[in-house]
C-alpha atoms as a PDB file:
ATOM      1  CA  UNK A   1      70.596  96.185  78.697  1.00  0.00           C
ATOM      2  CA  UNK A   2      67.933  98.228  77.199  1.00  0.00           C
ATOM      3  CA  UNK A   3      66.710 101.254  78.822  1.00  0.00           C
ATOM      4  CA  UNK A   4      63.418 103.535  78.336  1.00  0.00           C
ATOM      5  CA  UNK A   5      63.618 106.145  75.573  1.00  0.00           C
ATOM      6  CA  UNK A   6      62.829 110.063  77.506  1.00  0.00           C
ATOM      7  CA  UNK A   7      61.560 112.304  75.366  1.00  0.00           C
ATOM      8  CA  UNK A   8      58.265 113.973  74.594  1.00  0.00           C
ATOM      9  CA  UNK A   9      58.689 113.561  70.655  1.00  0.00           C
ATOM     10  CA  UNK A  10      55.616 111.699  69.357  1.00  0.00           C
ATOM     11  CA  UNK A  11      57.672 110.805  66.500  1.00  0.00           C
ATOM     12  CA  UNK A  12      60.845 109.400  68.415  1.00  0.00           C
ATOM     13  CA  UNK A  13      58.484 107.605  70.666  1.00  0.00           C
ATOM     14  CA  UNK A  14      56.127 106.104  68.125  1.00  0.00           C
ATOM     15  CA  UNK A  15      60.212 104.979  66.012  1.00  0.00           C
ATOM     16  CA  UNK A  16      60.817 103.573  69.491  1.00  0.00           C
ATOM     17  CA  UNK A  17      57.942 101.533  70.048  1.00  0.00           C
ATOM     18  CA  UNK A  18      57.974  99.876  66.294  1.00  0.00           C
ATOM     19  CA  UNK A  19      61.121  98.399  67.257  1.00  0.00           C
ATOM     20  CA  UNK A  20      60.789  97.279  70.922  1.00  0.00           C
ATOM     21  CA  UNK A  21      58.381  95.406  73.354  1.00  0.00           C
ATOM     22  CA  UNK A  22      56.601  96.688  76.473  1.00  0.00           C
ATOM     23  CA  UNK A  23      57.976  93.081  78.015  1.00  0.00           C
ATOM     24  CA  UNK A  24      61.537  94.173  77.771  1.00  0.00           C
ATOM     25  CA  UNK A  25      61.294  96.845  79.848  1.00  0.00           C
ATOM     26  CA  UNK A  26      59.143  95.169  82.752  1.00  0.00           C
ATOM     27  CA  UNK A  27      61.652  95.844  85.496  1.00  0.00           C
ATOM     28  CA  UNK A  28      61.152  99.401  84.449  1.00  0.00           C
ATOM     29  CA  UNK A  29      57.837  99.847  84.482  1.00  0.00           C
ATOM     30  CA  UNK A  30      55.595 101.741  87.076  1.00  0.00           C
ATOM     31  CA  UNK A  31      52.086 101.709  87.871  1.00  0.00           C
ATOM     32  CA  UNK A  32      51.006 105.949  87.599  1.00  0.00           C
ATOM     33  CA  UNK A  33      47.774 106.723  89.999  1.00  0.00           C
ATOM     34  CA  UNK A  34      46.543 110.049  88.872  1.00  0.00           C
ATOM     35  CA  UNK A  35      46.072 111.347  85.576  1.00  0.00           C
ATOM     36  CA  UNK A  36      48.783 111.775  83.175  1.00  0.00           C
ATOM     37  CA  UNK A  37      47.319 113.945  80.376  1.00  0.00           C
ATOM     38  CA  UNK A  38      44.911 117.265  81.619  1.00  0.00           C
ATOM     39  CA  UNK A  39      42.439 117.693  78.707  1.00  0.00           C
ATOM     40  CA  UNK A  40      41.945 121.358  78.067  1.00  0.00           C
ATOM     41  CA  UNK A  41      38.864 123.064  77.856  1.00  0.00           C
ATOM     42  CA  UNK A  42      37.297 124.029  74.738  1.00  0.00           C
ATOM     43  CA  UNK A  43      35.373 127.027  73.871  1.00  0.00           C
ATOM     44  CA  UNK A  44      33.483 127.443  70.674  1.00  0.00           C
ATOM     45  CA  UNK A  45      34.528 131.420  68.870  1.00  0.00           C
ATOM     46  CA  UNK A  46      31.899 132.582  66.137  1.00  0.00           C
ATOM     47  CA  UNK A  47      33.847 134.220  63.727  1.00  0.00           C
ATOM     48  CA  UNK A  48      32.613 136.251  60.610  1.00  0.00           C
ATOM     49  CA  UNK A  49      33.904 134.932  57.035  1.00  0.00           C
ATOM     50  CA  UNK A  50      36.214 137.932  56.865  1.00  0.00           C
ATOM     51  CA  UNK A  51      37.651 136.993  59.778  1.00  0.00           C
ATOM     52  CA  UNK A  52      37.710 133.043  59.411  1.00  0.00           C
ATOM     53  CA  UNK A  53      39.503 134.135  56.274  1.00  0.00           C
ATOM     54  CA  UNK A  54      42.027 136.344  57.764  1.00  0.00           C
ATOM     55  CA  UNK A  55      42.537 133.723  60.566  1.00  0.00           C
ATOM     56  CA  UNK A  56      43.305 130.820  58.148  1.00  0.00           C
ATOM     57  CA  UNK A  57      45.729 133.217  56.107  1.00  0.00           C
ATOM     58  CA  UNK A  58      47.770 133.991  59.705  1.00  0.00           C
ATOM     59  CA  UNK A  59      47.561 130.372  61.034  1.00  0.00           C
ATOM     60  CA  UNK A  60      49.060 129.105  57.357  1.00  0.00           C
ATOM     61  CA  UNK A  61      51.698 131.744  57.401  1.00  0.00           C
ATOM     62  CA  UNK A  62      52.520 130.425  60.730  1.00  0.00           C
ATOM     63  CA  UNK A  63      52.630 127.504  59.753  1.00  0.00           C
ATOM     64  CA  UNK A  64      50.053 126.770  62.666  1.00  0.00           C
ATOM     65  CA  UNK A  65      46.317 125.205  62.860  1.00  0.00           C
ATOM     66  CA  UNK A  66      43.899 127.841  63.322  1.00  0.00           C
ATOM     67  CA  UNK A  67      43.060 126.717  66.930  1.00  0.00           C
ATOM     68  CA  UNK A  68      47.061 126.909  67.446  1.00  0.00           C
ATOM     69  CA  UNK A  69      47.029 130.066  66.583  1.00  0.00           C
ATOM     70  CA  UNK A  70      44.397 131.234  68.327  1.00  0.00           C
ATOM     71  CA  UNK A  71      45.458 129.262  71.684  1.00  0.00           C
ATOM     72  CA  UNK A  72      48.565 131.080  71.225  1.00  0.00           C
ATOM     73  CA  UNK A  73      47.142 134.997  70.691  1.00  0.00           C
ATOM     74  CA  UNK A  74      44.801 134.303  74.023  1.00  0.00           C
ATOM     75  CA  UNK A  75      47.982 133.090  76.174  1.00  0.00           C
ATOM     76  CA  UNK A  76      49.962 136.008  74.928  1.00  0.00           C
ATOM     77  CA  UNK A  77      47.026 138.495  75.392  1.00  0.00           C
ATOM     78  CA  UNK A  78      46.379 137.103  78.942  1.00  0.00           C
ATOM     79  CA  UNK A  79      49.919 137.472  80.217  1.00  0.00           C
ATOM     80  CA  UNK A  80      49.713 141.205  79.663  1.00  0.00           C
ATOM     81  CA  UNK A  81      46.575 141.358  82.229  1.00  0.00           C
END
């Protein structure tokens, strides 16, 4: 009997789904209500080039996206408030 993969890897998930059918799992299945996925909100940040530059050198050394990075430096500044 085949059973639901759990995980929140995109890539294991997408692997799963190339080699099974939504029909096999039927018995499993559940009809969800409310919302699954919360879309954050977006803000736009003017940035001089100086500091676009420095940003994209941080993020890359990271290895993050720039809005990663950022995201990240606002949670960790906000949890010392």
């Amino acid at each position: 009997m085949k059973h639901l993969l759990n995980t929140d890897s995109i890539s294991e998930l997408a692997e799963f789904w190339q080699a099974h059918d939504l029909t096999d799992f039927e018995d499993e299945l559940e009809e969800v209500t409310t919302p699954v996925f919360q879309q954050a909100d977006r803000f736009q940040v003017r940035l001089s080039s100086r500091d676009a530059r420095a940003l994209r050198s941080k993020a890359r050394q990271a290895q993050l996206s720039e809005g990663e990075l950022l995201s990240q430096w606002v949670h960790e500044r906000l949890g010392e408030v």
